[in-house]
Protein backbone atom coordinates (compact mmCIF):
# COMPACT_ATOMS: atom_id res chain seq x y z
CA UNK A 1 29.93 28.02 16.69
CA UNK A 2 28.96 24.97 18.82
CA UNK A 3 26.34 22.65 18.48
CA UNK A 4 24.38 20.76 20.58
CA UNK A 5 22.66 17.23 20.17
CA UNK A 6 20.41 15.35 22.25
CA UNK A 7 18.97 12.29 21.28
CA UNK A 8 21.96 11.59 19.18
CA UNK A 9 21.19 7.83 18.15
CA UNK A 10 18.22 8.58 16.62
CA UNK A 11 17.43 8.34 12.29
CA UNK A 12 17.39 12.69 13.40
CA UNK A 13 19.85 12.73 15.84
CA UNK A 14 22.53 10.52 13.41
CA UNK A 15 20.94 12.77 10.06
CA UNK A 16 21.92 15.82 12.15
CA UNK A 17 25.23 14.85 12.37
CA UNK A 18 25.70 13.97 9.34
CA UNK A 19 24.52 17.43 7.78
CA UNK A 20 26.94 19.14 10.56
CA UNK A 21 29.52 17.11 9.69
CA UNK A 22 29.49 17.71 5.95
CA UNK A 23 29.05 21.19 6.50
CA UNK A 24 32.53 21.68 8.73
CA UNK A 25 30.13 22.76 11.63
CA UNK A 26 31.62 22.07 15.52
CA UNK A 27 28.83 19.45 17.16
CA UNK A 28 28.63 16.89 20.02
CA UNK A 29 25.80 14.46 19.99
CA UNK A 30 24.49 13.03 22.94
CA UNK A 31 22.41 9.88 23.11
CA UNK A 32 20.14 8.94 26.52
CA UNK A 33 23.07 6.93 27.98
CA UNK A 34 25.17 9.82 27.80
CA UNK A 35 22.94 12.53 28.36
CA UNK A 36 19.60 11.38 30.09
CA UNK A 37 17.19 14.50 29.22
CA UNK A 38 14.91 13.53 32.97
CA UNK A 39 18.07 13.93 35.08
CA UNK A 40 17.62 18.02 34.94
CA UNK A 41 20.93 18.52 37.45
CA UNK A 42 22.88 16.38 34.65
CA UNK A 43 21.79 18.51 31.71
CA UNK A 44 22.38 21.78 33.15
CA UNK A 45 26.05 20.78 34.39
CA UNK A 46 26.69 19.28 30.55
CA UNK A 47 25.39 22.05 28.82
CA UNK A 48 26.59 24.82 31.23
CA UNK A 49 30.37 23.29 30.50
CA UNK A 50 29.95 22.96 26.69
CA UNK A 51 27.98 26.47 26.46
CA UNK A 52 26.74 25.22 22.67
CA UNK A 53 25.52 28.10 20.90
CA UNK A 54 22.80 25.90 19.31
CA UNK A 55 20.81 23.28 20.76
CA UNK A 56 18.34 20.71 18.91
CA UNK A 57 16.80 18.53 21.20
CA UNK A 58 15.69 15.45 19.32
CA UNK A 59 15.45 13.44 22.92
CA UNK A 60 11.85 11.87 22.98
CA UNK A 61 9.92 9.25 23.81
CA UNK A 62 8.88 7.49 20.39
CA UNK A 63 6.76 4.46 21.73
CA UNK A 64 3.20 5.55 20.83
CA UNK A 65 1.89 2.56 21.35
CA UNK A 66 3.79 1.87 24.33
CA UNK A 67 2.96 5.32 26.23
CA UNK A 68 -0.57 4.03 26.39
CA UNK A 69 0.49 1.87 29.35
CA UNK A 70 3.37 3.72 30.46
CA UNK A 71 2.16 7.37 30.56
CA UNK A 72 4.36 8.77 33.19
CA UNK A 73 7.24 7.20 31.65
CA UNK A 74 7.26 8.96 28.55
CA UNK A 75 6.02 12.30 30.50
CA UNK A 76 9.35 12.21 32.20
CA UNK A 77 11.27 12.61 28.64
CA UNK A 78 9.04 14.32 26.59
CA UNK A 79 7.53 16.49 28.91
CA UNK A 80 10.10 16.85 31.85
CA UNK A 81 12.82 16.17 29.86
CA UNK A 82 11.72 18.97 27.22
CA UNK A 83 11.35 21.42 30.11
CA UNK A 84 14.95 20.60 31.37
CA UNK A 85 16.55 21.24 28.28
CA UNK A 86 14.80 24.24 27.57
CA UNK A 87 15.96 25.87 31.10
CA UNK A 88 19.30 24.70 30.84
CA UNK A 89 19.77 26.48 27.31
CA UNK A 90 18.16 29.39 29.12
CA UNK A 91 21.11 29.78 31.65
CA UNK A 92 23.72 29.75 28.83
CA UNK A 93 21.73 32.03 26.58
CA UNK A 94 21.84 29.57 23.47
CA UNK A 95 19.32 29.33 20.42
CA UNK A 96 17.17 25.93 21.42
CA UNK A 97 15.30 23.87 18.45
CA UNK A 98 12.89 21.32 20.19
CA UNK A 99 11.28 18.63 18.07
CA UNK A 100 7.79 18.00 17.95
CA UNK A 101 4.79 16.23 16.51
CA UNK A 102 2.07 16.11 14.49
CA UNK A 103 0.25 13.89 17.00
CA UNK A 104 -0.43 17.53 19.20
CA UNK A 105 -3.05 17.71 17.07
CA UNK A 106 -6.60 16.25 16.73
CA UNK A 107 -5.71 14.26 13.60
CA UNK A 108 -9.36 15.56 12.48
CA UNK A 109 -9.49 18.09 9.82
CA UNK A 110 -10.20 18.79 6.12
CA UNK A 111 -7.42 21.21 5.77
CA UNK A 112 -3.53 21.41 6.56
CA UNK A 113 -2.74 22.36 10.34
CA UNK A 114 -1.27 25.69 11.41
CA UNK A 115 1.25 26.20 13.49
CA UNK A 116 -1.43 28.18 15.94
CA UNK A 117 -4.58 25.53 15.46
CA UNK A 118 -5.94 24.24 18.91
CA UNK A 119 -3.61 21.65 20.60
CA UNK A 120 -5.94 18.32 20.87
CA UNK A 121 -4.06 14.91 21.41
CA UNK A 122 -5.84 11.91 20.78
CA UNK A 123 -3.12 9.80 22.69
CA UNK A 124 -1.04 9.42 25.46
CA UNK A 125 2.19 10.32 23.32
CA UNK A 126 0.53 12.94 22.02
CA UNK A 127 -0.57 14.32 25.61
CA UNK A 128 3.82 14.29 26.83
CA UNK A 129 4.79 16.05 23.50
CA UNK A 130 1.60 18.81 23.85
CA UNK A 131 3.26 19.21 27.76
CA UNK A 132 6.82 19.39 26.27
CA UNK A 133 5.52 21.87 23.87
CA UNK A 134 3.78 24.05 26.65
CA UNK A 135 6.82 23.83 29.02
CA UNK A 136 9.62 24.91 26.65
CA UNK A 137 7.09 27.80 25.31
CA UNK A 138 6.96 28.53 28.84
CA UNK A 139 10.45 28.27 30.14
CA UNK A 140 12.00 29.96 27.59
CA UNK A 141 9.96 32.34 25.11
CA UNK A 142 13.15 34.22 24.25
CA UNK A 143 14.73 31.45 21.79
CA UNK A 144 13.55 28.43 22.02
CA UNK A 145 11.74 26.97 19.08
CA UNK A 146 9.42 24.07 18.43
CA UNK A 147 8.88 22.10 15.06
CA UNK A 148 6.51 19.18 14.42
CA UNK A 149 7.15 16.53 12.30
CA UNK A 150 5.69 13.57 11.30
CA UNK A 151 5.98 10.13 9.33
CA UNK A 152 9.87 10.23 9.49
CA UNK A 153 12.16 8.02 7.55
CA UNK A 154 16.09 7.35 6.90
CA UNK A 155 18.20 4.43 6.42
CA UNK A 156 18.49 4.33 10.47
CA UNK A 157 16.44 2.81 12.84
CA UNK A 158 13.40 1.41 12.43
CA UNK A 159 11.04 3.31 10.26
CA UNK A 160 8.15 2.42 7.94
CA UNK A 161 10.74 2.82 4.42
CA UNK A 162 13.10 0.62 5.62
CA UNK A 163 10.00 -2.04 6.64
CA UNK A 164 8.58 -1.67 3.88
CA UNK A 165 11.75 -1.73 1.72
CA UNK A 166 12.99 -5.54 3.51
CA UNK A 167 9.28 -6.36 2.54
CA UNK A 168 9.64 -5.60 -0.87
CA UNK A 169 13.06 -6.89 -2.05
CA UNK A 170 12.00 -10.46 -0.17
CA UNK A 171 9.56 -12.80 -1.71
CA UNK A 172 6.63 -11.86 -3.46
CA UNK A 173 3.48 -11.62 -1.15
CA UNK A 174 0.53 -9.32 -0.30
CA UNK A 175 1.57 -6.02 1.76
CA UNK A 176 -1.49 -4.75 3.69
CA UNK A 177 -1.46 -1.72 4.04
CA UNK A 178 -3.53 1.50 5.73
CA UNK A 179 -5.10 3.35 3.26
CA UNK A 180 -7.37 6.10 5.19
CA UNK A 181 -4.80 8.06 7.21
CA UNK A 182 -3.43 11.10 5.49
CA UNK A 183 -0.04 12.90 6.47
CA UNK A 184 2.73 13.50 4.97
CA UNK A 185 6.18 10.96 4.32
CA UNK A 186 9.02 13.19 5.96
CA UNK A 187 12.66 12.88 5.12
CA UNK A 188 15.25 12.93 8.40
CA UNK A 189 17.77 13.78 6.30
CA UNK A 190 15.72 16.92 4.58
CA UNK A 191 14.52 17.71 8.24
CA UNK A 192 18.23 17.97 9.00
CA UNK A 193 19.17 20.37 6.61
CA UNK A 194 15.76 22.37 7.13
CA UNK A 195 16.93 22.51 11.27
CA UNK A 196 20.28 23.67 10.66
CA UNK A 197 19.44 26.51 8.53
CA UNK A 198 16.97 27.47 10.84
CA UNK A 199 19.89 27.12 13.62
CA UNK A 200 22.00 29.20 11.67
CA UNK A 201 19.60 32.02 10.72
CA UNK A 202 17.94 35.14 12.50
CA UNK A 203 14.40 33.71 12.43
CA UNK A 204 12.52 34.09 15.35
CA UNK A 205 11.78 31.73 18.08
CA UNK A 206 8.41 30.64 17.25
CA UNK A 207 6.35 27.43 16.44
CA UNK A 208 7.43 25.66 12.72
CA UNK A 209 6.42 22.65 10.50
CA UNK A 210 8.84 20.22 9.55
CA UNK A 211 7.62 18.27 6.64
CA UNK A 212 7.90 16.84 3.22
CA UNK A 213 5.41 18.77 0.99
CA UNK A 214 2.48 17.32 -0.50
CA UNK A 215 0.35 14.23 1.42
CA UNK A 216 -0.22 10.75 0.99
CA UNK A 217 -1.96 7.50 2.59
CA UNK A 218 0.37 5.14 3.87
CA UNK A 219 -0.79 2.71 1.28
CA UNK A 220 0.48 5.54 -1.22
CA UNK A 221 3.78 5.79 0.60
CA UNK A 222 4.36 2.42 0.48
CA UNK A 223 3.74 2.18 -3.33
CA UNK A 224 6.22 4.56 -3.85
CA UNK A 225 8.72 2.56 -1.98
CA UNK A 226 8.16 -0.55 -3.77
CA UNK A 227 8.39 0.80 -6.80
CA UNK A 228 12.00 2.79 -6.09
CA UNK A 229 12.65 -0.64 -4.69
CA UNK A 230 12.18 -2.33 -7.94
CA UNK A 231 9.31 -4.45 -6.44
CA UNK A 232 5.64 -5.22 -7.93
CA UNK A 233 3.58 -2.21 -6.86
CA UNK A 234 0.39 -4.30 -7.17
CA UNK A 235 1.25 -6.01 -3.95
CA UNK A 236 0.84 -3.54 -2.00
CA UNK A 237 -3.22 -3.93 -1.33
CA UNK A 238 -4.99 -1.26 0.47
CA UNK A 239 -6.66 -1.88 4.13
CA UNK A 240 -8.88 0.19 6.66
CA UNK A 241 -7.39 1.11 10.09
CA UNK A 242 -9.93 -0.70 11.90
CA UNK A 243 -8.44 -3.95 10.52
CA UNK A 244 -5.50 -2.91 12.89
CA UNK A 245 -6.65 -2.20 16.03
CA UNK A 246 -3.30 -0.20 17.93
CA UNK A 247 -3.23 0.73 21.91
CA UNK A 248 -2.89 4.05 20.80
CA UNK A 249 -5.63 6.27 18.35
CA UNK A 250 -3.58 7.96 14.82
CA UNK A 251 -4.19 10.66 13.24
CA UNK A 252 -7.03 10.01 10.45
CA UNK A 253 -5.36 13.18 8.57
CA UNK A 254 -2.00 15.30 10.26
CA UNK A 255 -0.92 17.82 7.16
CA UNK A 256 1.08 20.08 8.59
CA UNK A 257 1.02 23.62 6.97
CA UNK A 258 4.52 24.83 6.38
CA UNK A 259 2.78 28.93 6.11
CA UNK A 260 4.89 29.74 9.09
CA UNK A 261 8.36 30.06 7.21
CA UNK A 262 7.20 32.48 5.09
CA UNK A 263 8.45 34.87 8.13
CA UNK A 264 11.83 33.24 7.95
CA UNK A 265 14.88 32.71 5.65
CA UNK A 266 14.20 29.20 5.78
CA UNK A 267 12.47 27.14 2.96
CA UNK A 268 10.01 24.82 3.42
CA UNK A 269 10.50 21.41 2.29
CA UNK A 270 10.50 19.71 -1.28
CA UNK A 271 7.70 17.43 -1.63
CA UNK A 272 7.95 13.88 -0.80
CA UNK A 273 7.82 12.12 -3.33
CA UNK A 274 11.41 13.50 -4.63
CA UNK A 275 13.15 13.41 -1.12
CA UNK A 276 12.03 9.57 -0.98
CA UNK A 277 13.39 9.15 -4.94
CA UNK A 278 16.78 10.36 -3.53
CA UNK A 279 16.65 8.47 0.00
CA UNK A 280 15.86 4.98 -1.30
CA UNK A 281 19.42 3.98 -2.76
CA UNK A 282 20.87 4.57 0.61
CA UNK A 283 17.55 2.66 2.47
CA UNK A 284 17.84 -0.13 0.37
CA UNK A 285 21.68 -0.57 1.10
CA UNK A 286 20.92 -0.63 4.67
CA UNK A 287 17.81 -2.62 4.46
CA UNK A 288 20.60 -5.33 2.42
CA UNK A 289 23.19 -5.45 4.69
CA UNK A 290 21.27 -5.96 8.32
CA UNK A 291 20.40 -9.11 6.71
């Protein structure tokens, strides 16, 4: 069996193939300069010669801030670029796994979202990942499925652990730090595993959450991380969002209920807390040598 990855460069994208590659599984990752998602002609001719059997589509538009001013921009990728995956696994037949987010939602609720709540973005991001979502539901119901995540981390990229890991093992000042937004700290490299069992089994196509279990503030997350990272946990000090004004609105609270696998083989994911325990040796390595 063949898989497919777009957005290949990415902390998912490289934690993909990394779990296909340890488990002996045939994949070819694709990053935007290779495989640009908006160019549907492209992706149909690339994926109608590789005829993958499985296809994760991890291509998105991650800006948030940035899709404030450039709406249409990030549209084309995460909303036409969704939609042109989605038909060109459609012509070949092949099981499609299209990441999402927890910014679909309102970001206002007392209570973990379901995978059927109302759709209500708060931001421009949010609005091209909502269409995405809409289009590949649309275009093809058959076997195409979506799953949200949120608050993602790895030793890739850029990503709140590994900024708040360089911030802890150098010198010893204050770390503000949001304290009243609630989601929950997500693993790529759990996520990974989570997507290619759900690649590999007989679950239906369908709407899923992939998270960490449990919640936590950022302020929380960020103690955590200083205190696998061997720094003072004390200076991490706790702030209100409106003493960081961003372009675009977050999510005061995006839990993501993980109910939905209960109709799959799949398991839903350990809690955060011990994915990050695990994930920090190999963050703080990375944060060390891009110095």
């Amino acid at each position: 069996m063949s898989w497919l990855i777009t957005g290949g460069s990415g902390q998912l994208g490289i934690a993909l193939s990394q779990e296909l590659g340890e488990r002996g599984i045939l994949f070819s990752a694709w990053d935007s300069k290779d495989l640009n998602v908006t160019q549907g002609p492209i992706v149909r001719d690339v994926i109608a010669q590789l005829i993958p059997k499985v296809i994760i589509n991890c291509a998105a538009w991650t800006d948030v801030d940035g899709a404030e001013s450039s709406e249409l921009s990030a549209s084309r990728v995460n909303s036409d670029g969704a939609e042109n995956v989605a038909l060109a696994a459609k012509e070949i037949d092949a099981k499609l796994i299209h990441i999402s987010t927890d910014y679909v939602f309102s970001g206002q609720s007392e209570t973990p979202f379901e995978v059927d709540n109302e759709i209500n973005p708060q931001s421009a991001y949010g609005r091209t990942k909502a269409e995405g979502e809409n289009r590949v539901s649309a275009g093809y119901p058959e076997h195409a499925s979506i799953v949200r995540t949120a608050w993602l981390y790895s030793p890739w990229g850029k990503n709140f652990a590994k900024t708040m890991t360089k911030l802890a093992i150098k010198g010893n000042s204050e770390v503000r730090v949001v304290s009243d937004q609630v989601g929950q700290p997500t693993s790529a490299m759990d996520l990974a595993r989570q997507l290619v069992e759900l690649g590999l089994s007989e679950s239906p196509a369908g709407i899923y959450h992939g998270t960490n279990s449990g919640q936590a503030t950022w302020f929380e997350f960020a103690q955590e991380i200083f205190k696998f990272a061997g720094a003072k946990v004390s200076r991490v000090v706790p702030v209100s969002s409106s003493e960081y004004p961003r372009p675009a609105k977050r999510p005061a609270y995006s839990v993501l209920s993980h109910a939905a696998w209960a109709n799959t083989s799949v398991k839903p994911m350990r809690d955060w807390r011990i994915a990050l325990a695990e994930a920090m040796p190999a963050i703080i390595s990375a944060v060390k040598a891009e110095e």
